[in-house]
Protein backbone atom coordinates (compact mmCIF):
# COMPACT_ATOMS: atom_id res chain seq x y z
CA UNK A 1 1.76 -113.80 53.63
CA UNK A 2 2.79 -110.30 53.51
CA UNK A 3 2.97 -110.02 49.95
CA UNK A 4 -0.47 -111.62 49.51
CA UNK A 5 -1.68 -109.28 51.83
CA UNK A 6 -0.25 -106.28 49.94
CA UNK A 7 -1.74 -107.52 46.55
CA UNK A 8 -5.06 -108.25 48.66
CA UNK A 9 -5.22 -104.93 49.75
CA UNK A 10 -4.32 -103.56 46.10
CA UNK A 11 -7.46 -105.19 45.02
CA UNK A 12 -9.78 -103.33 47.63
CA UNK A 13 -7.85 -99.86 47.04
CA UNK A 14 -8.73 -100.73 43.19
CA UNK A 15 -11.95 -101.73 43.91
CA UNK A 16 -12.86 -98.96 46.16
CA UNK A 17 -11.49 -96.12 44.01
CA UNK A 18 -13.40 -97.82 40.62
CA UNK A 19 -16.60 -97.55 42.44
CA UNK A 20 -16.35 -94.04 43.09
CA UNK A 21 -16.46 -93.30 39.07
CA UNK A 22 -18.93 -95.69 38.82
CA UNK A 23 -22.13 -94.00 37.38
CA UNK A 24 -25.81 -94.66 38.42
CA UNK A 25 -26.04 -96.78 35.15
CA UNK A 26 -23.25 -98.41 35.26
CA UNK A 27 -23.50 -99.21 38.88
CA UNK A 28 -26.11 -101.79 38.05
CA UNK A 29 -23.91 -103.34 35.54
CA UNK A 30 -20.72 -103.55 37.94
CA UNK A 31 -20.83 -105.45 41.56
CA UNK A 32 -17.71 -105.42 44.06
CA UNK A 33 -17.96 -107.58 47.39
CA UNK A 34 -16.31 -109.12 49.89
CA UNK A 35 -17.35 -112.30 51.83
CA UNK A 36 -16.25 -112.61 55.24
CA UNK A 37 -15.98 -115.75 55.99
CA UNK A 38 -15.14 -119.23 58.63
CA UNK A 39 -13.97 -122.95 56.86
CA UNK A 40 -15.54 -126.50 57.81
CA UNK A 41 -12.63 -128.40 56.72
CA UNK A 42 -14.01 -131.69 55.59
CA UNK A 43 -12.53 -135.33 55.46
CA UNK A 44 -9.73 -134.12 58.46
CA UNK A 45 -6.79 -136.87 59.32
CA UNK A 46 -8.39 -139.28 61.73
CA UNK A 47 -6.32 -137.69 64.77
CA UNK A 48 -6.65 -133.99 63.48
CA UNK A 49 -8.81 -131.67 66.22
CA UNK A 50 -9.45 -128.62 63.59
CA UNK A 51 -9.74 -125.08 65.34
CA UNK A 52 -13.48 -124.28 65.23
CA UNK A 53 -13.37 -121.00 63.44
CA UNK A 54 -10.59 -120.95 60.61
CA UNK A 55 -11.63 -117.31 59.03
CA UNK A 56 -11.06 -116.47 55.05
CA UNK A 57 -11.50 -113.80 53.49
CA UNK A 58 -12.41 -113.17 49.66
CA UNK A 59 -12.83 -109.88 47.17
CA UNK A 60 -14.39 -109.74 43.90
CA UNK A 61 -15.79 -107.66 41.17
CA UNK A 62 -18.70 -108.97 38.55
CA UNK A 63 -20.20 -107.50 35.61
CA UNK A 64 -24.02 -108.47 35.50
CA UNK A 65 -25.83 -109.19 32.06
CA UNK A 66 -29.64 -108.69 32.50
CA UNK A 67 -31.71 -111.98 31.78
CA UNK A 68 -34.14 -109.69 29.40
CA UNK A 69 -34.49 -106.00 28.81
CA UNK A 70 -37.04 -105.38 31.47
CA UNK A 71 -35.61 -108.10 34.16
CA UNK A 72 -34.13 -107.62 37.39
CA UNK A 73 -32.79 -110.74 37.41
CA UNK A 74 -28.76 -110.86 35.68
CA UNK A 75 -26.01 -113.62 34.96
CA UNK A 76 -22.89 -112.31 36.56
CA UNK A 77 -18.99 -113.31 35.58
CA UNK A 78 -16.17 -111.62 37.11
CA UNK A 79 -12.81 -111.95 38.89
CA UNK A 80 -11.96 -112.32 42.60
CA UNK A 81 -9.62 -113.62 44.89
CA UNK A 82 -9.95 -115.94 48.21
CA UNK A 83 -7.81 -116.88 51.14
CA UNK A 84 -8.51 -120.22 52.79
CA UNK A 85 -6.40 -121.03 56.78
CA UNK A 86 -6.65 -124.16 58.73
CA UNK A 87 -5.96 -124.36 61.88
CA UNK A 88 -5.13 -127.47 63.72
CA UNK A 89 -2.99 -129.75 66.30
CA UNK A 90 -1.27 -131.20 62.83
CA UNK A 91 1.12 -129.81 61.07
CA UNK A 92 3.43 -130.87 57.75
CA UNK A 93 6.81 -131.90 58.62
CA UNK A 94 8.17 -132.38 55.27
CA UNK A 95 6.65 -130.06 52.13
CA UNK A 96 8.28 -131.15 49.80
CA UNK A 97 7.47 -134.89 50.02
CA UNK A 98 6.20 -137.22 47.27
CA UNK A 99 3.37 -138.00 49.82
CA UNK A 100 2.03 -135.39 52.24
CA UNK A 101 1.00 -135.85 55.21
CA UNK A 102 -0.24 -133.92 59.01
CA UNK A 103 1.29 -135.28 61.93
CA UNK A 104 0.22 -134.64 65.25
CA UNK A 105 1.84 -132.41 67.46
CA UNK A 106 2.86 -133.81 70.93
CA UNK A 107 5.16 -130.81 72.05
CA UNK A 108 4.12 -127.34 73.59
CA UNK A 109 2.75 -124.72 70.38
CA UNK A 110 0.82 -122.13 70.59
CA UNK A 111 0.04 -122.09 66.51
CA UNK A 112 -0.51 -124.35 63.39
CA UNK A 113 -1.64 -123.62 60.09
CA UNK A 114 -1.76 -124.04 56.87
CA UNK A 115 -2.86 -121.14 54.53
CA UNK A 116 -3.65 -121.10 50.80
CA UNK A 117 -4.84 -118.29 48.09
CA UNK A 118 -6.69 -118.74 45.05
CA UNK A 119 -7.88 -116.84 42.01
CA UNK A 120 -11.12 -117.62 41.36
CA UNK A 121 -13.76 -116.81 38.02
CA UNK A 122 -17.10 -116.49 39.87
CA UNK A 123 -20.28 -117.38 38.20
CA UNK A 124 -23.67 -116.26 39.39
CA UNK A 125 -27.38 -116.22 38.78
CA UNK A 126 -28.50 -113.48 40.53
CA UNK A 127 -32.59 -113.56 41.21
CA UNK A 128 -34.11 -109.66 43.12
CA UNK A 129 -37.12 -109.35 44.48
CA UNK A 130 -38.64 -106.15 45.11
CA UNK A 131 -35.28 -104.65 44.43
CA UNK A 132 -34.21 -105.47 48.13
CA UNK A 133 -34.01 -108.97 48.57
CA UNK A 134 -31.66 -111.37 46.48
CA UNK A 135 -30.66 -115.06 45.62
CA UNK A 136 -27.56 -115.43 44.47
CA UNK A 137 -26.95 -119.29 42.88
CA UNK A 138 -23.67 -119.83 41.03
CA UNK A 139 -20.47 -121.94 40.71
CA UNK A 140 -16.53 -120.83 40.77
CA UNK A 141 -13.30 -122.02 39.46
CA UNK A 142 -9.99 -121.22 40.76
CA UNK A 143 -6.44 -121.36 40.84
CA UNK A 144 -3.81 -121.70 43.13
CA UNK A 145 -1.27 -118.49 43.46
CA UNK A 146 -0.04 -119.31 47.07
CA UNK A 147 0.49 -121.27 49.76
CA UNK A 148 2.25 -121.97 53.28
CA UNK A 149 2.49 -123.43 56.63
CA UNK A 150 3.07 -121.32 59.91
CA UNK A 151 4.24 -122.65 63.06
CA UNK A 152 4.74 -121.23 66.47
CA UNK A 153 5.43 -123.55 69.36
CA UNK A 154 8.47 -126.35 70.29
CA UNK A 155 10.15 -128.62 67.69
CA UNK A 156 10.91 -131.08 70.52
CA UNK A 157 9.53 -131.94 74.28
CA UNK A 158 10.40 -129.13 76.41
CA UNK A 159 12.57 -127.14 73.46
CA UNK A 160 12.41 -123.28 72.71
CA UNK A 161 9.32 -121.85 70.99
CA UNK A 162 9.97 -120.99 67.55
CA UNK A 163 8.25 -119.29 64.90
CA UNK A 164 8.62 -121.35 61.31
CA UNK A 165 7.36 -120.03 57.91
CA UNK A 166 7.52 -122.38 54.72
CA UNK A 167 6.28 -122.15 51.29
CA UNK A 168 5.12 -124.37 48.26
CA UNK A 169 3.61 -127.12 49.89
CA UNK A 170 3.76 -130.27 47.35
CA UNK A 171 0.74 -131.88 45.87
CA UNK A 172 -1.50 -128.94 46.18
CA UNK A 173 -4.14 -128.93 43.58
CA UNK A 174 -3.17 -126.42 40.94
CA UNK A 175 -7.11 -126.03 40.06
CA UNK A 176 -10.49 -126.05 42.21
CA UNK A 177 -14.00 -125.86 41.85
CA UNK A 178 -17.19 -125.94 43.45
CA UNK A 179 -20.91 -124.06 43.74
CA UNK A 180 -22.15 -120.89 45.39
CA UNK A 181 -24.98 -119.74 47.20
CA UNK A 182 -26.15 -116.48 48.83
CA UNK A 183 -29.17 -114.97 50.19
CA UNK A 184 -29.18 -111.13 51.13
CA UNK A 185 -31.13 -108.03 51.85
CA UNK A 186 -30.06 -105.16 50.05
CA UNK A 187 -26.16 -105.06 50.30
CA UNK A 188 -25.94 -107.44 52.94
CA UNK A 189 -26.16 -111.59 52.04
CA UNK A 190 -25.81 -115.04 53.78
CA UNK A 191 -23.03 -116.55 51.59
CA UNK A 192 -21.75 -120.70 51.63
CA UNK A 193 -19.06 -122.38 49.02
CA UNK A 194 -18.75 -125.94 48.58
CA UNK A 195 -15.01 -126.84 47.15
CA UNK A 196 -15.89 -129.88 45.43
CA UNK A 197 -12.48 -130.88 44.77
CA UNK A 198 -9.61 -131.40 47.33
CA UNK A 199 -6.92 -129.60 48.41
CA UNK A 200 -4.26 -131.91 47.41
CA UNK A 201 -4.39 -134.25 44.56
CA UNK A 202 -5.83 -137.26 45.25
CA UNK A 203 -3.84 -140.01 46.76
CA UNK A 204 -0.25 -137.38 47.30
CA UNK A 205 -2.26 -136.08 50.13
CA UNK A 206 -5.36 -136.00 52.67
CA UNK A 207 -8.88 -135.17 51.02
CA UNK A 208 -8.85 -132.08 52.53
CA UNK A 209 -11.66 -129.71 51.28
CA UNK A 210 -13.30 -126.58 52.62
CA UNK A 211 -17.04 -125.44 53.13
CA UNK A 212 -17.14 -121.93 53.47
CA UNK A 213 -20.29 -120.65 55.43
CA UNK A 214 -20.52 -116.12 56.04
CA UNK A 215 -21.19 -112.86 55.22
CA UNK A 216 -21.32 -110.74 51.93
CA UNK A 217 -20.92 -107.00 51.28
CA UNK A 218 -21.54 -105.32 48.40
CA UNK A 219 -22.06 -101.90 48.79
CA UNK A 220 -20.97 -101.10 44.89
């Protein structure tokens, strides 16, 4: 997690110190934002309680082709990257299995979760009204860079607490996909994502899939 913190933090220093070159022409070429951001995990395990707010986090950049000469309206393509956590009372006992599965936890924790990062090619019509208000409908594709389960809390009935990190969970889809929308004033939207496709390939793993419902700025 550290090291996809670092590279997520890279991204906003980059980001941050482009738009300060950025001229008053090209500004309405170039968009940066960040969406702020809670999961609804659907399609759970049957005996999985999912924490209520499992925040994400995403950054991105888009270069915005006007539909005609005159419009305000654009198509916008860029980069980005995304960081999905679930938090639950299940956690994965054995990554590396042919099959995964969540099994429950019946011991003292104070912690479960499962965390994965994408990078994503974002797609947008973007629709402004009045040059204030904004629709935003588009579609992204991604693709898996990391992933891991953390896990703080007993291995057995009355045991120590311990604090467990573990990497490359097995049957994670390698690609996903799914649509966009936003609605905003100014610099400030409404965002949601639909991940159409599951976490984990079908049949190696639950049908785990994320709807992500927050905020968007983009002050560049």
């Amino acid at each position: 997690m550290r090291k996809t913190g670092l590279l997520i933090l890279a991204m906003l220093l980059f980001t941050m110190a482009q738009a300060q070159v950025i001229t008053n022409k090209t500004s309405k070429a170039v968009t940066v934002g960040f969406d702020l951001f809670t999961d609804i995990w659907l399609s759970p395990p049957a005996d999985m309680k999912v924490r209520t707010i499992n925040q994400g986090f995403n950054v991105f950049a888009t270069y915005n082709f006007a539909l005609s000469e005159e419009s305000p309206h654009t198509f916008s393509i860029g980069l980005g990257m995304r960081t999905h956590n679930l938090y639950s009372d299940n956690r994965i006992t054995n990554l590396h299995a042919d099959t995964i599965a969540f099994v429950k936890i019946d011991q003292e924790y104070k912690r479960s979760k499962m965390n994965l990062v994408y990078a994503e090619v974002p797609m947008e019509l973007r629709f402004r009204f009045d040059n204030t208000w904004k629709i935003g409908i588009g579609f992204k594709a991604s693709m898996l860079l990391d992933n891991k389960v953390k896990y703080l809390g007993s291995l057995v009935e009355d045991g120590p607490t311990v604090k467990m990190k573990e990497k490359d969970i097995n049957q994670l889809e390698k690609y996903t996909f799914g649509p966009t929308l936003r609605f905003g004033y100014k610099w400030v939207s409404v965002f949601g994502f639909y991940q159409i496709s599951s976490a984990f390939q079908r049949g190696l793993g639950p049908e785990l899939a994320p709807i992500s419902v927050g905020i968007t700025l983009s002050p560049f």
